[in-house]
C-alpha atoms as a PDB file:
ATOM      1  CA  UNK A   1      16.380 -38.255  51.047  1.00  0.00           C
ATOM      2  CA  UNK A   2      19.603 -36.763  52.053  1.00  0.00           C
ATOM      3  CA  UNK A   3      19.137 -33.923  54.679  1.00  0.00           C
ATOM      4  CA  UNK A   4      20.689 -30.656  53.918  1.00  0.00           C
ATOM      5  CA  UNK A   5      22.817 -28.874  56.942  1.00  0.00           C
ATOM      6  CA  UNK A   6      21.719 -24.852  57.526  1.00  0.00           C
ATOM      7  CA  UNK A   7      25.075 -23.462  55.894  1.00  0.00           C
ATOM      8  CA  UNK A   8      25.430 -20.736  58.260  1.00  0.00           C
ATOM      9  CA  UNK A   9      25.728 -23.077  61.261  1.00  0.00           C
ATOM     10  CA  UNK A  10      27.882 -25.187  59.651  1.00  0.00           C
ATOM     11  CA  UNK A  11      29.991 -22.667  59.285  1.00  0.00           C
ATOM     12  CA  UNK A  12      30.271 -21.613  63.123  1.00  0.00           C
ATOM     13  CA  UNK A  13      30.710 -25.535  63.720  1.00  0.00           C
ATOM     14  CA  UNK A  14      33.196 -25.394  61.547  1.00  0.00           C
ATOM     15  CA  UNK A  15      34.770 -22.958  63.058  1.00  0.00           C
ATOM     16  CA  UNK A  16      34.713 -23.905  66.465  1.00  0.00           C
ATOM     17  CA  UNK A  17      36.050 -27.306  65.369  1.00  0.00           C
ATOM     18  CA  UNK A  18      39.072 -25.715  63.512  1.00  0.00           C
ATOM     19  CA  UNK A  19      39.866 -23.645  66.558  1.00  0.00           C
ATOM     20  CA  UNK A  20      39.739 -26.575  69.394  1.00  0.00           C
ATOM     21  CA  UNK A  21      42.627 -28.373  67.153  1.00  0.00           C
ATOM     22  CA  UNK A  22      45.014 -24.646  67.444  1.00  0.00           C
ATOM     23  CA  UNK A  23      46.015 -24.965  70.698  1.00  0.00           C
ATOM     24  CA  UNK A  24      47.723 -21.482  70.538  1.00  0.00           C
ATOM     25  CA  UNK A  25      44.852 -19.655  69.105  1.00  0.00           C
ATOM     26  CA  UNK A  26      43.766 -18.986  64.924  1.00  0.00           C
ATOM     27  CA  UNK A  27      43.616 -15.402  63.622  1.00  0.00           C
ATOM     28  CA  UNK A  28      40.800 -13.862  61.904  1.00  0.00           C
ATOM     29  CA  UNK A  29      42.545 -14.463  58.860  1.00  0.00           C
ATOM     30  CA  UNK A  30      43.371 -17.792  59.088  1.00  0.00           C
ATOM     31  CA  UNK A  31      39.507 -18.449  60.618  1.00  0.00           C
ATOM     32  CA  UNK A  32      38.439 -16.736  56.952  1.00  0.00           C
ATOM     33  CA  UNK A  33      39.962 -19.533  55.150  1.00  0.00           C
ATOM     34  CA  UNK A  34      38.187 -22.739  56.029  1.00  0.00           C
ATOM     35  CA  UNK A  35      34.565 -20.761  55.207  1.00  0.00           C
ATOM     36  CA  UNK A  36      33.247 -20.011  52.057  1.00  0.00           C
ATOM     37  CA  UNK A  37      31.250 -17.292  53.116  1.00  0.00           C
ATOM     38  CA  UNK A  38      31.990 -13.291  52.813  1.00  0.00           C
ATOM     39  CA  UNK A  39      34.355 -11.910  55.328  1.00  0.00           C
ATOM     40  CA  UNK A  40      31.617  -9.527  56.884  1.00  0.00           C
ATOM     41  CA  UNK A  41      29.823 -12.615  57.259  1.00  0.00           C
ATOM     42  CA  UNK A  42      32.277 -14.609  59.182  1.00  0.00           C
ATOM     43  CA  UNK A  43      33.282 -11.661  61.322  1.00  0.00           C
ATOM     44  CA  UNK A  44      29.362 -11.560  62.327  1.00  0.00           C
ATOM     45  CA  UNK A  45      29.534 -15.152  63.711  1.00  0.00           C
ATOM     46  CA  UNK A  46      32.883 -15.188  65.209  1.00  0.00           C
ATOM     47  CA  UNK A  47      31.709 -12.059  67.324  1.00  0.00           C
ATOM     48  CA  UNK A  48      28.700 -13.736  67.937  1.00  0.00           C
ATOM     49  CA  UNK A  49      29.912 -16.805  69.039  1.00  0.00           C
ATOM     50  CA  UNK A  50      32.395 -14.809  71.354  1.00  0.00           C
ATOM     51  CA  UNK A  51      29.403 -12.478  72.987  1.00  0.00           C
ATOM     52  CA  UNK A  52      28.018 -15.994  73.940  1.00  0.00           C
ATOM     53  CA  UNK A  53      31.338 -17.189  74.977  1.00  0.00           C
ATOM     54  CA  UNK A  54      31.910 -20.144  72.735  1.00  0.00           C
ATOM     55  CA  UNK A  55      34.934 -18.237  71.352  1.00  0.00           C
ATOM     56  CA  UNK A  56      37.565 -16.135  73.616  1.00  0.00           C
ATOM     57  CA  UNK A  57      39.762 -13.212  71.477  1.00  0.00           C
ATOM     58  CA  UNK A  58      43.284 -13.024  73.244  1.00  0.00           C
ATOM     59  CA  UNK A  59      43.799  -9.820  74.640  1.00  0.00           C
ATOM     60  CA  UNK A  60      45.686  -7.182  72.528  1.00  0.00           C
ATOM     61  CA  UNK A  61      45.939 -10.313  69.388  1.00  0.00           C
ATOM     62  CA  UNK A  62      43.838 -10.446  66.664  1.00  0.00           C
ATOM     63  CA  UNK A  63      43.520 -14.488  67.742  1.00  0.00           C
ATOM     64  CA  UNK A  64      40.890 -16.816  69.166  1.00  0.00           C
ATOM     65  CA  UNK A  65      40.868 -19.779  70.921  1.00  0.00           C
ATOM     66  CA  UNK A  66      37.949 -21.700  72.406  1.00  0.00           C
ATOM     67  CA  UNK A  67      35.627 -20.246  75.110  1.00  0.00           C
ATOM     68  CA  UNK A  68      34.736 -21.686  78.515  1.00  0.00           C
ATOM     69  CA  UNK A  69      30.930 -22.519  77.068  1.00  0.00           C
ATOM     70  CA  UNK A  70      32.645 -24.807  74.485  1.00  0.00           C
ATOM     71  CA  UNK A  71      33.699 -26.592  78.001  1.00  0.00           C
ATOM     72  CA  UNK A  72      30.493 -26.701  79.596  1.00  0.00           C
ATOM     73  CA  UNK A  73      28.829 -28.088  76.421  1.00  0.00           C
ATOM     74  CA  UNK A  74      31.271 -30.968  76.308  1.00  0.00           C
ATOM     75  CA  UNK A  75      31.186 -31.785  79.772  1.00  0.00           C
ATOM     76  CA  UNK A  76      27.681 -31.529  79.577  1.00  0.00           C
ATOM     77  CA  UNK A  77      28.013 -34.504  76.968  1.00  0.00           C
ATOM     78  CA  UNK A  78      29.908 -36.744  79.893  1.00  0.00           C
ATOM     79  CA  UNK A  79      27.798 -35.699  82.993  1.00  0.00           C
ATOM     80  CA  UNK A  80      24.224 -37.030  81.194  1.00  0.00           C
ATOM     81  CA  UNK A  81      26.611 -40.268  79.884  1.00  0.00           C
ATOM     82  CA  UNK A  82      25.306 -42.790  82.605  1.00  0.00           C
ATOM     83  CA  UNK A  83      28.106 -44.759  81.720  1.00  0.00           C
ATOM     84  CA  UNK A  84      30.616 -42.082  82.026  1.00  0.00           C
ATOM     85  CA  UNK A  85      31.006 -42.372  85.665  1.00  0.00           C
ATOM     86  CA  UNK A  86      31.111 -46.054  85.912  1.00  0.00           C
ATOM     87  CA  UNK A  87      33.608 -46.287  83.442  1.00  0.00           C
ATOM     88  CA  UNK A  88      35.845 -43.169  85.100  1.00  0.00           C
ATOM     89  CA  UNK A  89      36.268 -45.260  88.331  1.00  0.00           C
ATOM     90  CA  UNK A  90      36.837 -48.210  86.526  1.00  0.00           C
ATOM     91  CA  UNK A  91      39.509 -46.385  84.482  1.00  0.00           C
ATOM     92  CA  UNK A  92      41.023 -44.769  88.078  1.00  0.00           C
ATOM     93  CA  UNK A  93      41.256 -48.142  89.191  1.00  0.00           C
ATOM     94  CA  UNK A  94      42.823 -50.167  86.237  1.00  0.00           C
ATOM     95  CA  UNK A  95      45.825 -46.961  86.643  1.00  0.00           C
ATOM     96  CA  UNK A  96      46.200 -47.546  90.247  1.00  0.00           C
ATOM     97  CA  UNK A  97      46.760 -50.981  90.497  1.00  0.00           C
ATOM     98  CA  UNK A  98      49.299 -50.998  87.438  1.00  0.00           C
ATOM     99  CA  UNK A  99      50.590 -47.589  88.750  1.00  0.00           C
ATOM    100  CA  UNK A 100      50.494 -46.313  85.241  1.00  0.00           C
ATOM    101  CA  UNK A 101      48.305 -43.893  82.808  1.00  0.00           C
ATOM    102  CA  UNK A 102      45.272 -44.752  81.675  1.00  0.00           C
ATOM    103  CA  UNK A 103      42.595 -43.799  79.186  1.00  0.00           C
ATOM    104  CA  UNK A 104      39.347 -44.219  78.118  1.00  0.00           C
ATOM    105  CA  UNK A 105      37.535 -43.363  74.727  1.00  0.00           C
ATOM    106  CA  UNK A 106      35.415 -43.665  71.830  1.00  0.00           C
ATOM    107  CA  UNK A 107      35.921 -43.812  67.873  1.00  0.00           C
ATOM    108  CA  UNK A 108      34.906 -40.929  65.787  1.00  0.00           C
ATOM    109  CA  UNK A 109      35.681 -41.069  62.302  1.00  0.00           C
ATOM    110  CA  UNK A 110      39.261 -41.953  62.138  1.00  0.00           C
ATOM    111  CA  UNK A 111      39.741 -40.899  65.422  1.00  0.00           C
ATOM    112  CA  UNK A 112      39.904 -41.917  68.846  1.00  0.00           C
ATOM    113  CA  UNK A 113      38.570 -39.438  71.383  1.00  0.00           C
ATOM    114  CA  UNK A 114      39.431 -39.279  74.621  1.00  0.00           C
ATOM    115  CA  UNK A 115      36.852 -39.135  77.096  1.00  0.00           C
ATOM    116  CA  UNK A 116      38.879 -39.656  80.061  1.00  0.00           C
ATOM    117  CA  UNK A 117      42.513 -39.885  81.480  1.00  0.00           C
ATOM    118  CA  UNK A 118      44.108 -40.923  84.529  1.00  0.00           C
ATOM    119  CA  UNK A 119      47.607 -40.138  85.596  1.00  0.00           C
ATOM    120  CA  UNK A 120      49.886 -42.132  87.494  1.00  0.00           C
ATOM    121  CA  UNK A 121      52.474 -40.612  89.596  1.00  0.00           C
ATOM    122  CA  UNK A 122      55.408 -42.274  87.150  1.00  0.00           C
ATOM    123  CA  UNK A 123      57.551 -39.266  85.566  1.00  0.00           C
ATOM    124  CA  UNK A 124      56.689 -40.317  82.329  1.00  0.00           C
ATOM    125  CA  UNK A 125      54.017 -37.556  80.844  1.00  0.00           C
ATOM    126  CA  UNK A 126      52.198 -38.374  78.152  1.00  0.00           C
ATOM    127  CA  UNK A 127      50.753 -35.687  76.292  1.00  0.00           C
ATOM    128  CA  UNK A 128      47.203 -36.298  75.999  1.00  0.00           C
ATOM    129  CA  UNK A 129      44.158 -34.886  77.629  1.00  0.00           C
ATOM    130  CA  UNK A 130      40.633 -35.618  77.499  1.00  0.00           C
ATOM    131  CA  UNK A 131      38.602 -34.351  74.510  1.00  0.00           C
ATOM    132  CA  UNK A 132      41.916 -34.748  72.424  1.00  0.00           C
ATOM    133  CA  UNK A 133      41.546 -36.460  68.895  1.00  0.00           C
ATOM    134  CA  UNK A 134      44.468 -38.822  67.916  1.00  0.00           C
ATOM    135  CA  UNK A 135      44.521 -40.934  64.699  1.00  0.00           C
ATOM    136  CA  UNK A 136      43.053 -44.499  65.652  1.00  0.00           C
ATOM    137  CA  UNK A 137      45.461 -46.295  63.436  1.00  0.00           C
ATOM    138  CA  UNK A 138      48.532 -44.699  65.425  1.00  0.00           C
ATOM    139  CA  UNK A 139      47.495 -46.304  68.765  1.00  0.00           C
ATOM    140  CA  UNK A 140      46.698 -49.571  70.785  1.00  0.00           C
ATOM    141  CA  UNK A 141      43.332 -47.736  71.678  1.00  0.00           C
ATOM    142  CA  UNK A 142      42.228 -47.049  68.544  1.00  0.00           C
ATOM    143  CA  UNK A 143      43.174 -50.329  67.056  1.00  0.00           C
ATOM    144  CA  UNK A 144      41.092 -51.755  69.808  1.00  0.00           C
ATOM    145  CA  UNK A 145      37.769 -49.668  68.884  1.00  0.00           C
ATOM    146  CA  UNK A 146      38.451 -50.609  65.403  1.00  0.00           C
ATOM    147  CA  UNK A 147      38.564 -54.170  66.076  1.00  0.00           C
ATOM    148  CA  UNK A 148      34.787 -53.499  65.559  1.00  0.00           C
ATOM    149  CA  UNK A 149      34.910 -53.353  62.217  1.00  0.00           C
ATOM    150  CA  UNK A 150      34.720 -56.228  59.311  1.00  0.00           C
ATOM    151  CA  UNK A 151      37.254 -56.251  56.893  1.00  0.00           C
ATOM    152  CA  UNK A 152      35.268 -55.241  54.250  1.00  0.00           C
ATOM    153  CA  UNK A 153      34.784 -52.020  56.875  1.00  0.00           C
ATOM    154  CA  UNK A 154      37.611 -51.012  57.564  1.00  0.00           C
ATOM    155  CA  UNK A 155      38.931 -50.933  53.599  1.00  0.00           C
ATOM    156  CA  UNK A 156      35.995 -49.108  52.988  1.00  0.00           C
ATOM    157  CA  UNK A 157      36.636 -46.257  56.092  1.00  0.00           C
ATOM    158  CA  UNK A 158      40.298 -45.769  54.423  1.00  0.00           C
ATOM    159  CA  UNK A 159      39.655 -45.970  51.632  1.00  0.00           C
ATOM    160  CA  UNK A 160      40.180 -42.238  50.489  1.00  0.00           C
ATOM    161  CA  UNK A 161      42.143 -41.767  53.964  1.00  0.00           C
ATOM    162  CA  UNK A 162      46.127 -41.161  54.321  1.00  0.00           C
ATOM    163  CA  UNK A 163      47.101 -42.314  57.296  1.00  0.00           C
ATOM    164  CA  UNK A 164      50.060 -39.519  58.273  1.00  0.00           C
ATOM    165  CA  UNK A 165      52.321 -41.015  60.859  1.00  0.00           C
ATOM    166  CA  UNK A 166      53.312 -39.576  63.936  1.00  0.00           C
ATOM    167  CA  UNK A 167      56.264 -40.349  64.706  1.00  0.00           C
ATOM    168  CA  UNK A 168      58.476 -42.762  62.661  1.00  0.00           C
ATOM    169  CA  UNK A 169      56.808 -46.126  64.299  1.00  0.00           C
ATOM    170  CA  UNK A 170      53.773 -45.058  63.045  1.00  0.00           C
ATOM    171  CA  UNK A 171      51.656 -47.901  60.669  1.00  0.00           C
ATOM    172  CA  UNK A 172      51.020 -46.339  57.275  1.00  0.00           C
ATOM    173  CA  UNK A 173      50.230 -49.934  55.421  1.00  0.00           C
ATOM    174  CA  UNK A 174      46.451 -50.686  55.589  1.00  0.00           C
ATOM    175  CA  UNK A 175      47.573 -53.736  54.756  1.00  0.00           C
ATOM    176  CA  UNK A 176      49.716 -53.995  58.035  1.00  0.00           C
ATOM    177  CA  UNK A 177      47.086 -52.270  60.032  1.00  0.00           C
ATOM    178  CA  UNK A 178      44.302 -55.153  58.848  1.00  0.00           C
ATOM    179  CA  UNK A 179      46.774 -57.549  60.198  1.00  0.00           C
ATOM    180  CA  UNK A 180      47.047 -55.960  63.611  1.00  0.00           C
ATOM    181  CA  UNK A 181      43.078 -55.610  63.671  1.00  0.00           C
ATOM    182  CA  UNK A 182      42.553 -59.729  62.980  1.00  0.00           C
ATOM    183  CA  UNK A 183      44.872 -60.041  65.650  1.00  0.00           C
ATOM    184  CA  UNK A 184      43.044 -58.181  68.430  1.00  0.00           C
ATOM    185  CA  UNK A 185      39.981 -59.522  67.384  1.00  0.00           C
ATOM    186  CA  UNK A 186      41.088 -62.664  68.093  1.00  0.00           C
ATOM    187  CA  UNK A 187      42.843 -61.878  71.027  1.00  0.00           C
ATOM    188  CA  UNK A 188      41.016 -59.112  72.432  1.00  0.00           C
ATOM    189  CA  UNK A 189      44.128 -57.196  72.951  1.00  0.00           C
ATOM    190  CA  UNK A 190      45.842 -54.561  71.052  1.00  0.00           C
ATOM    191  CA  UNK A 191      49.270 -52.938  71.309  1.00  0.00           C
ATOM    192  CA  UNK A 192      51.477 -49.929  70.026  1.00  0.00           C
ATOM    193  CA  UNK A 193      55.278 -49.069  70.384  1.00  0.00           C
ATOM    194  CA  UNK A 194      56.203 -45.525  69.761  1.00  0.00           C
ATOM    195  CA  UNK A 195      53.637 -44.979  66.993  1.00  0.00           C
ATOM    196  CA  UNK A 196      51.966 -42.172  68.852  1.00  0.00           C
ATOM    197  CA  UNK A 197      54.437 -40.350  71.528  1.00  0.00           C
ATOM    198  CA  UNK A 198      58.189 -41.376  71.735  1.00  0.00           C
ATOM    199  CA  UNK A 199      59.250 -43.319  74.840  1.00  0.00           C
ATOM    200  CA  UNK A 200      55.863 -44.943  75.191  1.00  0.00           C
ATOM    201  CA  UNK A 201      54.163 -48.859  74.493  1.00  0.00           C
ATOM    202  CA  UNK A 202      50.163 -49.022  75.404  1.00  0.00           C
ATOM    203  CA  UNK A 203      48.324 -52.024  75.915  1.00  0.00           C
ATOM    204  CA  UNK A 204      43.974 -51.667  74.991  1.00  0.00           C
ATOM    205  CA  UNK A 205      41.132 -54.032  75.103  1.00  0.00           C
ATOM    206  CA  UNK A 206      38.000 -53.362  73.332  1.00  0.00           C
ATOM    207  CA  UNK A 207      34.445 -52.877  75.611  1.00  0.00           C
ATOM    208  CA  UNK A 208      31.371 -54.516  73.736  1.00  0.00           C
ATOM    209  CA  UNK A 209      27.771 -54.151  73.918  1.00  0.00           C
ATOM    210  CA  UNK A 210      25.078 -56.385  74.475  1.00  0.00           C
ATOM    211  CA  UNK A 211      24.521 -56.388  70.676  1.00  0.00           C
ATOM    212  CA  UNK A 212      28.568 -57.321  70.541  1.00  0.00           C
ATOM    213  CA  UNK A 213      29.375 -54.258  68.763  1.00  0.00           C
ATOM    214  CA  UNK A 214      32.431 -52.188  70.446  1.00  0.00           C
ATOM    215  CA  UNK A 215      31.755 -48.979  71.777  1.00  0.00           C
ATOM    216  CA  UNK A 216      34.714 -48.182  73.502  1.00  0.00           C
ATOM    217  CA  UNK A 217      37.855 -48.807  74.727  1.00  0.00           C
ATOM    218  CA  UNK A 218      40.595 -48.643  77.665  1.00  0.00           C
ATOM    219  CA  UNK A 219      44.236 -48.922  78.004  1.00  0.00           C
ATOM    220  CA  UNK A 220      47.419 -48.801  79.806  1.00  0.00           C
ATOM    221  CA  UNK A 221      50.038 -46.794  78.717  1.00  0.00           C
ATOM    222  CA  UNK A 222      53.699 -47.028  79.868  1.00  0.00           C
ATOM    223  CA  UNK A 223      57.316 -46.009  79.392  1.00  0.00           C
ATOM    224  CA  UNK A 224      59.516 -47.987  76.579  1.00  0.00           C
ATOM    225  CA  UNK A 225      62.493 -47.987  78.741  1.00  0.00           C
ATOM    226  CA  UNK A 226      61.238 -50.228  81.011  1.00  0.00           C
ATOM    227  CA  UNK A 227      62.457 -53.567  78.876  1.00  0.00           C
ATOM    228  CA  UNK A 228      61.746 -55.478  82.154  1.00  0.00           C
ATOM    229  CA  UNK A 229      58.477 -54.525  82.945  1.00  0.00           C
ATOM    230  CA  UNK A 230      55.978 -57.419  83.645  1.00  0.00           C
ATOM    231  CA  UNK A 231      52.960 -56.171  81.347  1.00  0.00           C
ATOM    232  CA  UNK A 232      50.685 -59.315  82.532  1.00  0.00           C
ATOM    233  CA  UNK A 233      48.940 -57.788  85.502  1.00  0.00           C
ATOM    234  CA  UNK A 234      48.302 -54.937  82.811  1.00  0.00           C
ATOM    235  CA  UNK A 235      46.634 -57.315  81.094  1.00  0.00           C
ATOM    236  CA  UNK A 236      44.786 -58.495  84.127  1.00  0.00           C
ATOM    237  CA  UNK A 237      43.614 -55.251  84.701  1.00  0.00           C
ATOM    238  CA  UNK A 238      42.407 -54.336  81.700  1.00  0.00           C
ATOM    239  CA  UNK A 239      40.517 -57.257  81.274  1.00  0.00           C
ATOM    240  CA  UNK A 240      38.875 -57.374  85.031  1.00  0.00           C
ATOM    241  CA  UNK A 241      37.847 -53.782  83.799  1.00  0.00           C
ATOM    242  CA  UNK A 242      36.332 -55.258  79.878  1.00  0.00           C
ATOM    243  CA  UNK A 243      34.537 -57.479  82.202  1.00  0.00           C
ATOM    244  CA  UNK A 244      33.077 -54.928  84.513  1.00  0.00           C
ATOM    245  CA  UNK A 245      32.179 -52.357  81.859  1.00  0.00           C
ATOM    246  CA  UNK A 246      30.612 -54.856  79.992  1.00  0.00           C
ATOM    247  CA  UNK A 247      28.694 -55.980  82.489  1.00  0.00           C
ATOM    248  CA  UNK A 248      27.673 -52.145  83.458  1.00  0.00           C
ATOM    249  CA  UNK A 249      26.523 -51.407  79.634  1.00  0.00           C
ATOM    250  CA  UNK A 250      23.820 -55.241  79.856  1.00  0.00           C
ATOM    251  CA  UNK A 251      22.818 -53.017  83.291  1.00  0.00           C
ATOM    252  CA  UNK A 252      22.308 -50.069  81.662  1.00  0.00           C
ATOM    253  CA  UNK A 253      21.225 -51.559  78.043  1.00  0.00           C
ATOM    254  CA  UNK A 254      22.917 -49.596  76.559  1.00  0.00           C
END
């Protein structure tokens, strides 16, 4: 029997998910849009979910962006994680020793998330934080979490789904993108060029479960420019780090 969601907080979910992807804040307006409900109505739980501090109104704007509660929710989501912290110093490390960025996350929906990022001290910046959302079939970590996936899967999650590029490397062929997937299953390695941030190749290997289903992923990222970099000892990295993760999540059976 399907379960029906309470509309109301729906709504302020709704909401609150709609705001964390405006990085410069939504107006009331705007916020009025994406609900279905009466404008008195929405202006009740926008206030209320700024008295409790889930929402923050810029001073002298009519705008909102996301309170510091949303923060301690979330991180509240990675400090209970037992295998949060194992896989943050294992992430630290994997940077270090290839003296580039790294990151670490998880597939939701279409989307990878990132639940953690490492900088290196390279001048390359790569815009990405953690909690950010990027389309899974625009990067090597994504392709890697949805190496997970049958064929017959991964027609069926895009189905109904455009994949937008994002810049103009991006893979927009399921076709192509089923390609790429057979090949990291079979070599446990995936790889992007430019198809998420200019200037930048990444490198990601799946992490799998006792029950051999993947659950994450990490990668290296790293400047295009660098034509003569030697990737292997990226790949050495990443996989001492598959290893240990793995081995962490039969620990933890998870």
């Amino acid at each position: 029997m399907e379960q029906k969601n309470h509309r109301l907080l729906q709504c302020a979910l709704e909401i609150l998910q709609y705001i964390a992807k405006q990085p410069k804040g939504v107006s009331f307006k705007e916020i009025c849009t994406i609900t279905d409900l009466p404008k008195s109505s929405t202006h009740n739980l926008v206030q209320t979910m700024c008295n409790m501090n889930f929402l923050q109104k810029k001073e002298n704007y009519n705008e909102y962006r996301i309170g510091l509660n949303c923060f301690e929710v979330g991180n509240a989501y990675l400090s209970t994680n037992p295998f949060y912290s194992t896989a943050k110093e294992i992430v630290e490390n994997v940077s270090m020793r290839c003296n580039q960025t790294s990151h670490f996350g998880i597939l939701n929906g279409h989307d990878t998330v990132y639940l953690y990022k490492f900088d290196s001290n390279q001048p390359l910046r790569i815009a990405s934080h953690t909690g950010k959302r990027i389309p899974a079939h625009a990067t090597a970590i994504g392709k890697a979490l949805l190496s997970g996936f049958t064929n017959n899967e991964l027609l069926e999650l895009y189905k109904d789904y455009v994949m937008e590029p994002m810049t103009s490397h991006t893979i927009t062929s399921l076709d192509e993108l089923a390609a790429q997937i057979e090949e990291v299953r079979r070599t446990q390695t995936a790889y992007e060029s430019e198809e998420s941030s200019p200037y930048v190749r990444c490198i990601a290997v799946p992490i799998h479960n006792r029950m051999g289903k993947v659950i994450a992923a990490i990668s290296v990222s790293f400047p295009i420019y660098r034509a003569d970099l030697d990737t292997a000892p990226f790949l050495d990295a990443l996989f001492d780090a598959k290893r240990q993760l793995e081995s962490a999540l039969l620990a933890l059976d998870i």
